[in-house]
Protein backbone atom coordinates (compact mmCIF):
# COMPACT_ATOMS: atom_id res chain seq x y z
CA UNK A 1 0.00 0.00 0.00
CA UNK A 2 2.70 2.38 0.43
CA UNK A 3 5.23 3.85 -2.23
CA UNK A 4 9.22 4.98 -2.33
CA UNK A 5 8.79 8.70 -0.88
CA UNK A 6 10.11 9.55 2.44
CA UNK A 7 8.69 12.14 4.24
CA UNK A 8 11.56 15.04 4.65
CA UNK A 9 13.07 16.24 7.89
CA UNK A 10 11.43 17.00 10.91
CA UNK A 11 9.93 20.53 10.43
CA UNK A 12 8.26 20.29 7.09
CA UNK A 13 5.16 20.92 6.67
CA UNK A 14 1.96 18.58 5.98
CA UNK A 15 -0.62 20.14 3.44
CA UNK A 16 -3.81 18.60 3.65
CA UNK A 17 -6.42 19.22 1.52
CA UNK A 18 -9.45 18.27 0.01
CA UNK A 19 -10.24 17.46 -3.94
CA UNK A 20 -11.55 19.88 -6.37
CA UNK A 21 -15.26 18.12 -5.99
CA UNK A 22 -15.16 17.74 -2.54
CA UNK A 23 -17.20 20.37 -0.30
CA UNK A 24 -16.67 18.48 3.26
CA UNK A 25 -14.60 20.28 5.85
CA UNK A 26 -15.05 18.03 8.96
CA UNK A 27 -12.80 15.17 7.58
CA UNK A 28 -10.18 17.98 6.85
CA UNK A 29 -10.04 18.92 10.34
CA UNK A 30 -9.93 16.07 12.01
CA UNK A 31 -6.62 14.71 9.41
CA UNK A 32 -5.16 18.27 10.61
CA UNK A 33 -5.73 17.40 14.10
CA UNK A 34 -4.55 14.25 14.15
CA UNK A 35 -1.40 15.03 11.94
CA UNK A 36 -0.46 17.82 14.71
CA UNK A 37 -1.23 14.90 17.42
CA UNK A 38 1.93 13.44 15.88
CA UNK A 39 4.33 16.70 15.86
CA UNK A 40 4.26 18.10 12.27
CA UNK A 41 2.62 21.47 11.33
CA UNK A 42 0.22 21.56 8.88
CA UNK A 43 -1.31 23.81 6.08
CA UNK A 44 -5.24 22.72 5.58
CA UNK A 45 -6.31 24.23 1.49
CA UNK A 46 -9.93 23.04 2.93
CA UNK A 47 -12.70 21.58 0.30
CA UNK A 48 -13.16 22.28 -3.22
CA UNK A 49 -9.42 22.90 -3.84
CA UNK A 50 -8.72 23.38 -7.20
CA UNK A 51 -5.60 21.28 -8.72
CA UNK A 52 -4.12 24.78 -9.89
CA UNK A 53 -4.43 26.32 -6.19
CA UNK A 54 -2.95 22.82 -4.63
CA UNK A 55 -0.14 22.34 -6.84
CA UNK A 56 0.50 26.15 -6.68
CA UNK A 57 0.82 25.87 -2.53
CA UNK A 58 2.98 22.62 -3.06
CA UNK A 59 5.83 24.56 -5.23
CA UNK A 60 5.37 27.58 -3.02
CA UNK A 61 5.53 25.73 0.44
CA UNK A 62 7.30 22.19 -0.87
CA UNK A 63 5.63 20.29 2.23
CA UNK A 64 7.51 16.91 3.15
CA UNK A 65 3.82 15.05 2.69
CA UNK A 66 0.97 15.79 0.86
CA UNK A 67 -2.50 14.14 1.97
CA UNK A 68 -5.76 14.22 0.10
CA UNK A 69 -8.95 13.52 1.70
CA UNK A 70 -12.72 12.66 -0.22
CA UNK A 71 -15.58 12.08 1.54
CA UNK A 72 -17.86 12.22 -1.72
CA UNK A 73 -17.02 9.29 -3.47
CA UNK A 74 -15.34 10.92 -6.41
CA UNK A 75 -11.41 10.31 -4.71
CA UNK A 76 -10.56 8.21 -7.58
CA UNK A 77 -11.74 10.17 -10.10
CA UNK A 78 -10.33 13.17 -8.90
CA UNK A 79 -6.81 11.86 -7.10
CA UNK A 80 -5.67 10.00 -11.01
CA UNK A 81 -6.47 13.53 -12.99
CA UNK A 82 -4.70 15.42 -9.38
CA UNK A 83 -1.62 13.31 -8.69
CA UNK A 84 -0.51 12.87 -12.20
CA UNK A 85 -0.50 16.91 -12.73
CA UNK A 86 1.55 17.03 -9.17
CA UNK A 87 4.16 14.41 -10.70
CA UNK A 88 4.38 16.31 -13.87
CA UNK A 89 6.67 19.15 -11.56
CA UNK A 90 10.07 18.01 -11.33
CA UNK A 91 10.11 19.94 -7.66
CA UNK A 92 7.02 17.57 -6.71
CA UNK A 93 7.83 14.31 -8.44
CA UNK A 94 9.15 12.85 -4.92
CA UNK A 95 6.94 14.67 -2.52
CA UNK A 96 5.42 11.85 -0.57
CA UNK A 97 1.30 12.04 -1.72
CA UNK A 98 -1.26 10.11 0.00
CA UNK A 99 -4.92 9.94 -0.55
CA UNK A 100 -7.91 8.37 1.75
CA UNK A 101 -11.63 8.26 2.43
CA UNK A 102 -14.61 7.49 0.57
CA UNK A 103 -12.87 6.50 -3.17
CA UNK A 104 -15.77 4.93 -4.90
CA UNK A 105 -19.40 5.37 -4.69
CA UNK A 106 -19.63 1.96 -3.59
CA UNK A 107 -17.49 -0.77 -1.53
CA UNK A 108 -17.04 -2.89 -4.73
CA UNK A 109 -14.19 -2.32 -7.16
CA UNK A 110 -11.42 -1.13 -4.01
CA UNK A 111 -8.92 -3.33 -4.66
CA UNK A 112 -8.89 -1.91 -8.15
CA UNK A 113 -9.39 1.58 -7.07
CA UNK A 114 -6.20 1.34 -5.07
CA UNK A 115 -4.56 -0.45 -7.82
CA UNK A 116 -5.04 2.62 -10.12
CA UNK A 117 -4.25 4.74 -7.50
CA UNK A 118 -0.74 3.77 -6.75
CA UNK A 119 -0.27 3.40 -10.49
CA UNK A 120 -0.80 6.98 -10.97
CA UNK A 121 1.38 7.56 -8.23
CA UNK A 122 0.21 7.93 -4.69
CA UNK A 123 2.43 6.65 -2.22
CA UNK A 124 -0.50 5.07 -0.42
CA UNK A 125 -4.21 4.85 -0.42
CA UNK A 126 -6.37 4.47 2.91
CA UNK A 127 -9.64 3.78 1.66
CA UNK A 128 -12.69 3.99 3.77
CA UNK A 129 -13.78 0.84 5.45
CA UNK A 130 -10.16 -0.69 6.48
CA UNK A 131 -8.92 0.58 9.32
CA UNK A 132 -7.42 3.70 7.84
CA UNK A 133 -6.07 6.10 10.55
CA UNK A 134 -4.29 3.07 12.32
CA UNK A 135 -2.99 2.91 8.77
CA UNK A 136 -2.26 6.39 8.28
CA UNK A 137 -0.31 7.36 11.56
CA UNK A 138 2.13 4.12 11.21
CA UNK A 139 2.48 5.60 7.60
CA UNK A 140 3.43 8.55 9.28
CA UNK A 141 5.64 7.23 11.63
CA UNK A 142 7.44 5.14 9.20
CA UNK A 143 8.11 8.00 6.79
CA UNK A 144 9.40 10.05 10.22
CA UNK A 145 10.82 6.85 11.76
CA UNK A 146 8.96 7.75 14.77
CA UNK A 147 8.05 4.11 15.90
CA UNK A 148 5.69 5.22 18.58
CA UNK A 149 3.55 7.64 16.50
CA UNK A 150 0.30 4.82 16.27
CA UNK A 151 0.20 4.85 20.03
């Protein structure tokens, strides 16, 4: 599930943001909050970012991880058409990007969501319905090599 990018040094910020379709805040929030939790500042774009204003912030700010939240089902759709204009920046093609929530408008077809996904190269996908913030903070951690950061 996870990719080669390592987060940067301690210090760097997290952007976290939601996808150009995507109008829910609360899921935004609570990332932020729980990407403080484990010691890293973070800039929150909010919902209905458009790819232009999100890769614009990444070149301006070069975070050490980038992570993408949906909660309207459209996360595939929108991450494929959003990562691959990211990787298209040389100053962006190693910036750690994740991406997690609600994918798919339904639970069949994940496997090949996440599939596609990585392919168009995320790092790693935490899809709704797995345990996905246990996930995400040992992702975290790992890319941090704080060991203790799923505690």
């Amino acid at each position: 599930m996870t990719g080669p990018h390592a987060l940067a040094p301690t210090g760097r910020s997290v952007l976290v943001s939601g996808l150009a379709s995507d109008a829910h805040t609360w899921n935004l929030m609570y990332l932020q909050l729980v990407i403080e939790e484990l010691g890293h500042p973070v800039i929150n774009l909010g919902p209905c970012v458009p790819d232009e204003l999100l890769v614009g912030e990444c070149l301006r700010s070069a975070p050490g991880l980038v992570v993408l939240s949906s909660v309207n089902g459209h996360g595939t759709q929108d991450g494929r058409r959003l990562i691959r204009t990211l990787r298209r920046h040389r100053r962006l093609a190693t910036t750690p990007v994740v991406i997690g929530g609600k994918l798919g408008i339904t639970e069949e077809g994940s496997e090949e969501r996440v599939r596609q996904l990585l392919a168009a190269g995320f790092d790693a996908v935490f899809e709704d319905g797995t345990d996905a913030v246990a996930l995400f903070k040992d992702y975290v951690g790992a890319l941090t090599g704080d060991r203790h950061a799923a505690s």
